[in-house]
Each structure stands twice: as C-alpha cells, then as structure tokens.
PDB file of N, CA and C in Angstrom:
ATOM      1  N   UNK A   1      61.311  50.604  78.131  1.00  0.00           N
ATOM      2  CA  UNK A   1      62.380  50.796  77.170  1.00  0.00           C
ATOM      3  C   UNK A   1      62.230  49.771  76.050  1.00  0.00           C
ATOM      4  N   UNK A   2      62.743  50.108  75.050  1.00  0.00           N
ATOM      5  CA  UNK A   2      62.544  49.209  73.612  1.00  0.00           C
ATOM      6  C   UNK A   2      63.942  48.539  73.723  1.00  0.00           C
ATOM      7  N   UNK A   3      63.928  47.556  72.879  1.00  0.00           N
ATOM      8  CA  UNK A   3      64.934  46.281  73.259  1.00  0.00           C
ATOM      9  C   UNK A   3      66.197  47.416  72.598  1.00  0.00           C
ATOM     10  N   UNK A   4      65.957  48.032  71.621  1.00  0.00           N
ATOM     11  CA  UNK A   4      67.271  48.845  71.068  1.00  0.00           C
ATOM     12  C   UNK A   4      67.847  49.737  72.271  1.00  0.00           C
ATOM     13  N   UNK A   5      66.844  50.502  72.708  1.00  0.00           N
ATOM     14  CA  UNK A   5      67.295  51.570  73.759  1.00  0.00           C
ATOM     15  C   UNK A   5      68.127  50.684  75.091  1.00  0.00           C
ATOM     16  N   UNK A   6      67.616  49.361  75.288  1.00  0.00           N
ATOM     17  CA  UNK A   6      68.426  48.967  76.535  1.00  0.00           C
ATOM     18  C   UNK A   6      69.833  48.256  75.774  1.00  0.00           C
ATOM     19  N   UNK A   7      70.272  48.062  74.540  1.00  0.00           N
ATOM     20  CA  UNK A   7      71.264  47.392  74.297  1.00  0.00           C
ATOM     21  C   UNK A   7      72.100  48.941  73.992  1.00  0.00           C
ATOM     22  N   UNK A   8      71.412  49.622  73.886  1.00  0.00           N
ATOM     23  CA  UNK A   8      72.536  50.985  74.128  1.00  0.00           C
ATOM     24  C   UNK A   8      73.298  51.084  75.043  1.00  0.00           C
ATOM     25  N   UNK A   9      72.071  51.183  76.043  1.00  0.00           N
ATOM     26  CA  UNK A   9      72.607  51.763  77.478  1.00  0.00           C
ATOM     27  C   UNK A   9      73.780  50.483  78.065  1.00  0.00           C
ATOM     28  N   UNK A  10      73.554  49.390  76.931  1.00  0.00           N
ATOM     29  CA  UNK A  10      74.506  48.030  77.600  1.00  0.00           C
ATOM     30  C   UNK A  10      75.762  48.611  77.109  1.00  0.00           C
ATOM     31  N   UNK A  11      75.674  48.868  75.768  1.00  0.00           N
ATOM     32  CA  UNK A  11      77.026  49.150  74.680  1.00  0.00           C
ATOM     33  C   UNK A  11      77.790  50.747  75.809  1.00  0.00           C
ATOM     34  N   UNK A  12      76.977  51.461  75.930  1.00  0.00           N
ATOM     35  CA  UNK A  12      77.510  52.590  77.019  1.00  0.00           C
ATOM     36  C   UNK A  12      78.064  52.551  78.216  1.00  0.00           C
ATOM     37  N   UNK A  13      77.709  51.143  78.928  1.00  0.00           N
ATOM     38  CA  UNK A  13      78.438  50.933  79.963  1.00  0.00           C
ATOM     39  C   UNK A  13      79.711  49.728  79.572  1.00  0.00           C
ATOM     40  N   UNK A  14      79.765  49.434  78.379  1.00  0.00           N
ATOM     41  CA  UNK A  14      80.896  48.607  77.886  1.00  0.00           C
ATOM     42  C   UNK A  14      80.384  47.368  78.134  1.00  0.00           C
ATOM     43  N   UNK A  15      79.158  46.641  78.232  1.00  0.00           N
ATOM     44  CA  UNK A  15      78.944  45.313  78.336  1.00  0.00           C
ATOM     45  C   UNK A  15      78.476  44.446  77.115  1.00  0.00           C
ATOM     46  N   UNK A  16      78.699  43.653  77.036  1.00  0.00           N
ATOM     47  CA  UNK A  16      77.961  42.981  75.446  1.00  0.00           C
ATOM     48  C   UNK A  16      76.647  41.916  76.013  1.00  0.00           C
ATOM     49  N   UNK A  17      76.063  41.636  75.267  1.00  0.00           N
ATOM     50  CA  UNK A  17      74.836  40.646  75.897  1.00  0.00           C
ATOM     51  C   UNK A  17      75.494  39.297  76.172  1.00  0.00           C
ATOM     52  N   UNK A  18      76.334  39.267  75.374  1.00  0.00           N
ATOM     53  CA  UNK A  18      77.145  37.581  75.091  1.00  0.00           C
ATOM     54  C   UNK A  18      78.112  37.425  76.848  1.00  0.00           C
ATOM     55  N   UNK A  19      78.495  39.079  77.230  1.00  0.00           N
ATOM     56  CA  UNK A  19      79.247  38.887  78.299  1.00  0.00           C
ATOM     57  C   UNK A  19      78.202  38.606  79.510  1.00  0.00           C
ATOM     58  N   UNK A  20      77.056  39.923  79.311  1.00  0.00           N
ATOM     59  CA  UNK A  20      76.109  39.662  80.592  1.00  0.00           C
ATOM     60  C   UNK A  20      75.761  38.283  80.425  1.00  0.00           C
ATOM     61  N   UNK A  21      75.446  37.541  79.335  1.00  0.00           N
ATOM     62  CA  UNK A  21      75.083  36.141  79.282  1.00  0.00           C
ATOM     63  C   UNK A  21      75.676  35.440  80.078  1.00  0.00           C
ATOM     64  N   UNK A  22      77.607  35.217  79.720  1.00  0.00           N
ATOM     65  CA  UNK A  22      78.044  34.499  80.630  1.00  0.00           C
ATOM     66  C   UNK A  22      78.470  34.451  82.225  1.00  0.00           C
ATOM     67  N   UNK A  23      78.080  35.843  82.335  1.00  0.00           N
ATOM     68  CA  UNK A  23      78.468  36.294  83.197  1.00  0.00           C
ATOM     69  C   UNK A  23      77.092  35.564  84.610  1.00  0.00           C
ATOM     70  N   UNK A  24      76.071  35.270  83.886  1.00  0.00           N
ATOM     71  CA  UNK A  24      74.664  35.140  84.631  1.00  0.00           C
ATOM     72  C   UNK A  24      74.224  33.573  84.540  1.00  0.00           C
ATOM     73  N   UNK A  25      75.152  32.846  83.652  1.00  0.00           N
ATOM     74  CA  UNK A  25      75.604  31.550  83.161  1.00  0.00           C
ATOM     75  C   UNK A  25      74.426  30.649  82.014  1.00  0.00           C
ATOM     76  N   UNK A  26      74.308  32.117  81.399  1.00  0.00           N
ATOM     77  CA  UNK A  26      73.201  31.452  80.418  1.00  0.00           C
ATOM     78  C   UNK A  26      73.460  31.769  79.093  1.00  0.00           C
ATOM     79  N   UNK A  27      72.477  31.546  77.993  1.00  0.00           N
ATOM     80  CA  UNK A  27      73.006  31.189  76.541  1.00  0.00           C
ATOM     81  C   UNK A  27      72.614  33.109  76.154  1.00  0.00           C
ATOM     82  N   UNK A  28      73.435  33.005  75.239  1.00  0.00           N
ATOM     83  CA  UNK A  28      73.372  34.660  74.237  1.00  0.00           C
ATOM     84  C   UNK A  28      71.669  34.707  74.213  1.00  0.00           C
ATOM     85  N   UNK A  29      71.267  33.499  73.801  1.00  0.00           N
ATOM     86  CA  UNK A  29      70.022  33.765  73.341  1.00  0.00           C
ATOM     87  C   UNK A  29      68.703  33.976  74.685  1.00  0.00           C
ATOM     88  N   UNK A  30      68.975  32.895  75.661  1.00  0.00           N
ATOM     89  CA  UNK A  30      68.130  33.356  76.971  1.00  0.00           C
ATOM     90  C   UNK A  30      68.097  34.653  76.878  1.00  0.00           C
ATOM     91  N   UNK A  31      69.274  35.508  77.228  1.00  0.00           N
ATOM     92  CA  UNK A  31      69.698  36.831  77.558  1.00  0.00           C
ATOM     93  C   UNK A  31      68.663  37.627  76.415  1.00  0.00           C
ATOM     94  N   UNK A  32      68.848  37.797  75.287  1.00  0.00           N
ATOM     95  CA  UNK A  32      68.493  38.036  73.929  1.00  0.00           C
ATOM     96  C   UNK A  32      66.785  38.361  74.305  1.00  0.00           C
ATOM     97  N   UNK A  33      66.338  37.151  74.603  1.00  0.00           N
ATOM     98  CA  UNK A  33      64.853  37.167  75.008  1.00  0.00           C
ATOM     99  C   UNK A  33      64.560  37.909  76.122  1.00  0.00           C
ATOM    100  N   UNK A  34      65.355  37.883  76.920  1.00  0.00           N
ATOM    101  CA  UNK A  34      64.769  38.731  78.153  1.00  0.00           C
ATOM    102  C   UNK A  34      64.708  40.306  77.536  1.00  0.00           C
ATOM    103  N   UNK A  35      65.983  40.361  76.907  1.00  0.00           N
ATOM    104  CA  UNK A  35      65.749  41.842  76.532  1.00  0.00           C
ATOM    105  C   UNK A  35      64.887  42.282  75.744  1.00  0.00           C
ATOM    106  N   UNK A  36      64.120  41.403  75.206  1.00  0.00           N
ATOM    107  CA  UNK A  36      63.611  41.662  73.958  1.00  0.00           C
ATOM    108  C   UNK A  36      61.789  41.144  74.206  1.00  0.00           C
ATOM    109  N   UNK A  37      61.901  40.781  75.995  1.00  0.00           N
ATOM    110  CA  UNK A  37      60.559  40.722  76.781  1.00  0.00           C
ATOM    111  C   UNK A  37      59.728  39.718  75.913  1.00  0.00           C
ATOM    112  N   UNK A  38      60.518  38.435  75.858  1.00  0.00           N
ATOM    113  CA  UNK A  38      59.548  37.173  75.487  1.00  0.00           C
ATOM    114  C   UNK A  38      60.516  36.641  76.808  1.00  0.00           C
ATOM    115  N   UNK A  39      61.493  35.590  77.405  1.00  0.00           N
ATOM    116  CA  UNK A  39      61.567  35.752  78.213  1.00  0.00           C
ATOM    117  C   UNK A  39      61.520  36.777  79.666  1.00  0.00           C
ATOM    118  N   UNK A  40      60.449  36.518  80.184  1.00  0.00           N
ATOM    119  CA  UNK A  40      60.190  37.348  81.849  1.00  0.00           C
ATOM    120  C   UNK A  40      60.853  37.491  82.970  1.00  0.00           C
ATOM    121  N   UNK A  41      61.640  36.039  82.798  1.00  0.00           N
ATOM    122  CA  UNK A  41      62.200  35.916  84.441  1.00  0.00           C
ATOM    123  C   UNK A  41      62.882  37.109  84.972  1.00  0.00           C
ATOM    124  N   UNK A  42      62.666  37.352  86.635  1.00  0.00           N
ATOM    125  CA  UNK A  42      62.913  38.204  87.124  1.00  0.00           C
ATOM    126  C   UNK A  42      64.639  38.046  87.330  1.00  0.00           C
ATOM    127  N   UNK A  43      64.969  37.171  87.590  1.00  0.00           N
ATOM    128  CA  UNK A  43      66.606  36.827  87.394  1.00  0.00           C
ATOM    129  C   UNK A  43      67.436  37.857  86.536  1.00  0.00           C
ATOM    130  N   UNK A  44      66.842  37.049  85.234  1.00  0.00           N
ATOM    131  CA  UNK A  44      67.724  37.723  84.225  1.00  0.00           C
ATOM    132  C   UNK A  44      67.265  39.303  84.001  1.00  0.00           C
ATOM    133  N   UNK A  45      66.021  39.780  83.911  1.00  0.00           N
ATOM    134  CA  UNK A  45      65.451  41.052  83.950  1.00  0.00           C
ATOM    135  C   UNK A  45      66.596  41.766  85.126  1.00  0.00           C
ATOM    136  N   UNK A  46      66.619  41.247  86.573  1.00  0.00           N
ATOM    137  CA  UNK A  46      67.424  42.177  87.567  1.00  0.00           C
ATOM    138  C   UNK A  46      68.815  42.334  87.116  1.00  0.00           C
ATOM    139  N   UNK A  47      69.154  40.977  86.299  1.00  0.00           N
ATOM    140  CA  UNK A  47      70.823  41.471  85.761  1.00  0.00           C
ATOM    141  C   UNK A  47      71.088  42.563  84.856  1.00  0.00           C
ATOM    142  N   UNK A  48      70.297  42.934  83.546  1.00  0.00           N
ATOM    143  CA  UNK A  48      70.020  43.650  83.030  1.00  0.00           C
ATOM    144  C   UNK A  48      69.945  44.844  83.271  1.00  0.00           C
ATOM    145  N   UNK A  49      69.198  44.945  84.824  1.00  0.00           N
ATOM    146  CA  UNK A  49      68.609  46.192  84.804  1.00  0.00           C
ATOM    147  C   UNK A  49      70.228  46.276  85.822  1.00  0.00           C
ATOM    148  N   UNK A  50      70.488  45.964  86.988  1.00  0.00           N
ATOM    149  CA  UNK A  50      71.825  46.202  87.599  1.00  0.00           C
ATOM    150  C   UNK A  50      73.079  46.873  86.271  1.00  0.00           C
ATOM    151  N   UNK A  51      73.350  45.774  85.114  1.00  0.00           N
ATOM    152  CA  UNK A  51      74.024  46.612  84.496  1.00  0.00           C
ATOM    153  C   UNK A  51      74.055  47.773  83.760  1.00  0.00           C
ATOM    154  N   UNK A  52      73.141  48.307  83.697  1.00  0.00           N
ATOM    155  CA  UNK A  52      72.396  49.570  82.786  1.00  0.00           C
ATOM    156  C   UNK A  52      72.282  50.612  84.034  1.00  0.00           C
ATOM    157  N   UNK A  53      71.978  49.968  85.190  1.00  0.00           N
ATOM    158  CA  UNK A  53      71.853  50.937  86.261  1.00  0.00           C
ATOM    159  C   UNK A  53      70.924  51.963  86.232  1.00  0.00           C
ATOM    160  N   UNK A  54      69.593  50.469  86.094  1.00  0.00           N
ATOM    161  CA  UNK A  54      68.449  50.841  86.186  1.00  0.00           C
ATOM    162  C   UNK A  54      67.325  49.674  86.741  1.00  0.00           C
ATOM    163  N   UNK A  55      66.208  50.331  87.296  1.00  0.00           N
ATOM    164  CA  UNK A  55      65.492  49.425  87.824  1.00  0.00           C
ATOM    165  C   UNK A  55      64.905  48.309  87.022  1.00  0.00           C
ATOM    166  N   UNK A  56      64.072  47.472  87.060  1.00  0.00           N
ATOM    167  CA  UNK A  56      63.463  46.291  86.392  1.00  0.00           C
ATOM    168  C   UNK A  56      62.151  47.208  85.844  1.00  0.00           C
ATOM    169  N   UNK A  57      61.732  47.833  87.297  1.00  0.00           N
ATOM    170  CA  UNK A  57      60.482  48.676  86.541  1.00  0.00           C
ATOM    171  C   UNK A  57      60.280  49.628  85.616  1.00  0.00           C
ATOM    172  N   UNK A  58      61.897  50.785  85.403  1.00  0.00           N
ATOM    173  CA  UNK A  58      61.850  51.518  84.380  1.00  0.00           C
ATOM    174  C   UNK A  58      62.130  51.133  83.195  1.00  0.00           C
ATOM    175  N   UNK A  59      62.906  49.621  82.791  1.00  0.00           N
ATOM    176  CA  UNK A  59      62.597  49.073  81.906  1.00  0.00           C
ATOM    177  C   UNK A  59      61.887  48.090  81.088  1.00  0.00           C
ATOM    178  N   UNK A  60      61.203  47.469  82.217  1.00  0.00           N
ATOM    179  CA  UNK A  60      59.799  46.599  81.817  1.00  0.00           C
ATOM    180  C   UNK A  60      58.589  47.338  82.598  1.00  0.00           C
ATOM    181  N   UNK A  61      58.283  48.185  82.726  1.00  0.00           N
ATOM    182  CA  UNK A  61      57.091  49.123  83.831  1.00  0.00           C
ATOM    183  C   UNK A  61      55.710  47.973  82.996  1.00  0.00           C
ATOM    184  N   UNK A  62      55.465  47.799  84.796  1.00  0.00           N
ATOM    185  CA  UNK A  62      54.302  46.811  84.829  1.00  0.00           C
ATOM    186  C   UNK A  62      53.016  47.020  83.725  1.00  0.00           C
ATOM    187  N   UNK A  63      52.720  46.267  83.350  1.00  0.00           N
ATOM    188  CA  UNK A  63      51.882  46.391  82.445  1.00  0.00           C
ATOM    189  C   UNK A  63      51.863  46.153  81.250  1.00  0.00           C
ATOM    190  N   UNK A  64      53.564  46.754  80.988  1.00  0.00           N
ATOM    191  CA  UNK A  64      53.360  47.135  79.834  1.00  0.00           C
ATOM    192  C   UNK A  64      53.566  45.737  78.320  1.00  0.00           C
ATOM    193  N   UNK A  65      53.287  46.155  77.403  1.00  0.00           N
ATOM    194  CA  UNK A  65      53.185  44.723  76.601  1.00  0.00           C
ATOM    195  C   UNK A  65      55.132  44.721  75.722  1.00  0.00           C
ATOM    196  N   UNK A  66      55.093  43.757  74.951  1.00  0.00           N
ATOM    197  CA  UNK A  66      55.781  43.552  74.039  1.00  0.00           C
ATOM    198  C   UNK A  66      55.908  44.072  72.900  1.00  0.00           C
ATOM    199  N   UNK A  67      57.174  45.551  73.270  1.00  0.00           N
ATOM    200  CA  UNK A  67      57.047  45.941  71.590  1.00  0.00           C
ATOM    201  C   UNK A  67      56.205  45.217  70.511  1.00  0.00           C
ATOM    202  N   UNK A  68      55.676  45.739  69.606  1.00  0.00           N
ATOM    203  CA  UNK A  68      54.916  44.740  68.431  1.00  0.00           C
ATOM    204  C   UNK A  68      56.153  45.044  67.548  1.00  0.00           C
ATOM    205  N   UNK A  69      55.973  43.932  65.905  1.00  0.00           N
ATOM    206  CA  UNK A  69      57.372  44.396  65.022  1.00  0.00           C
ATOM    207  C   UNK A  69      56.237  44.432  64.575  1.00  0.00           C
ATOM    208  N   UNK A  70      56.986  46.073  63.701  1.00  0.00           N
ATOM    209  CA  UNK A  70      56.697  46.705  62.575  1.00  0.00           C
ATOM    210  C   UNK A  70      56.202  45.792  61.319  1.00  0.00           C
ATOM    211  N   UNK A  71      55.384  45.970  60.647  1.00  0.00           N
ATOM    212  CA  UNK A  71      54.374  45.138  59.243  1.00  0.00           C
ATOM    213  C   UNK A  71      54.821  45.944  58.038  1.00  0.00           C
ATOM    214  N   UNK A  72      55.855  45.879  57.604  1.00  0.00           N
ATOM    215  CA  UNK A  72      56.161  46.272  56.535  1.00  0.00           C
ATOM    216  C   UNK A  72      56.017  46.058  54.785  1.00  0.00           C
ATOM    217  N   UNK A  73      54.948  46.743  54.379  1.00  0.00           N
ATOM    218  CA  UNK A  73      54.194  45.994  53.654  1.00  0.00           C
ATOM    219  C   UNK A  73      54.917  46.331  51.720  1.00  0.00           C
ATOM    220  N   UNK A  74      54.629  45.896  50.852  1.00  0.00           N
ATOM    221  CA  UNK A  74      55.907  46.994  49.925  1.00  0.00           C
ATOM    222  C   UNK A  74      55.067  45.879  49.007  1.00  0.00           C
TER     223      UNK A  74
END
C-alpha cells in the first residue's frame, strides 16, 4: 500500500496518526515514518496494520521497496 492509501483506510476507521501516535506512545513523526516505510519497526508497522485491519504483510509485502517521490521537472 502507498503511504496515501493507508492514511485513508486510517481516516475510514476514524483514527488520526497523531492519535495512533499517542496511543503507541510515540511522536506524530515516528508514526509518520513508519507509514511512509523509512521507519521499519515491526512495533509500530503491527499498530498500523491492527488499526486499518490489516496485516503488516498486505501493507508492507516483503520485498517490497519504498515508494520513490515523483521528479517533477517544469
């Protein structure tokens, strides 16, 4: 899943990142990174995936890399 598609599925179950943050006792921004797969830890990845009510693997499936950002050239 792309970091947008899992902050959906957060906004759909009514959670904000700032809440899962405190809720897991860490900063907006830890949280931020995990979703956004520069932080890895399996911790915060399983909270994530528990609130979305989804596995760790259907949203980080092994292997796979780090969205790249778009090169927008003008």
């Amino acid at each position: 899943m792309t970091p947008l598609e899992i902050k959906i599925e957060l906004l759909k179950a009514g959670i904000s990142i700032r809440h899962l943050a405190r809720q897991e006792g860490v900063s907006h921004t830890a949280m931020s990174y995990t979703i956004h797969g520069v932080n890895k830890g399996l911790r915060l990845r399983k909270a994530v995936a528990r609130a979305i009510g989804k596995s760790v693997e259907e949203i980080w499936p092994p292997g796979s890399k780090k969205p790249s950002r778009a090169i927008v050239e003008g």
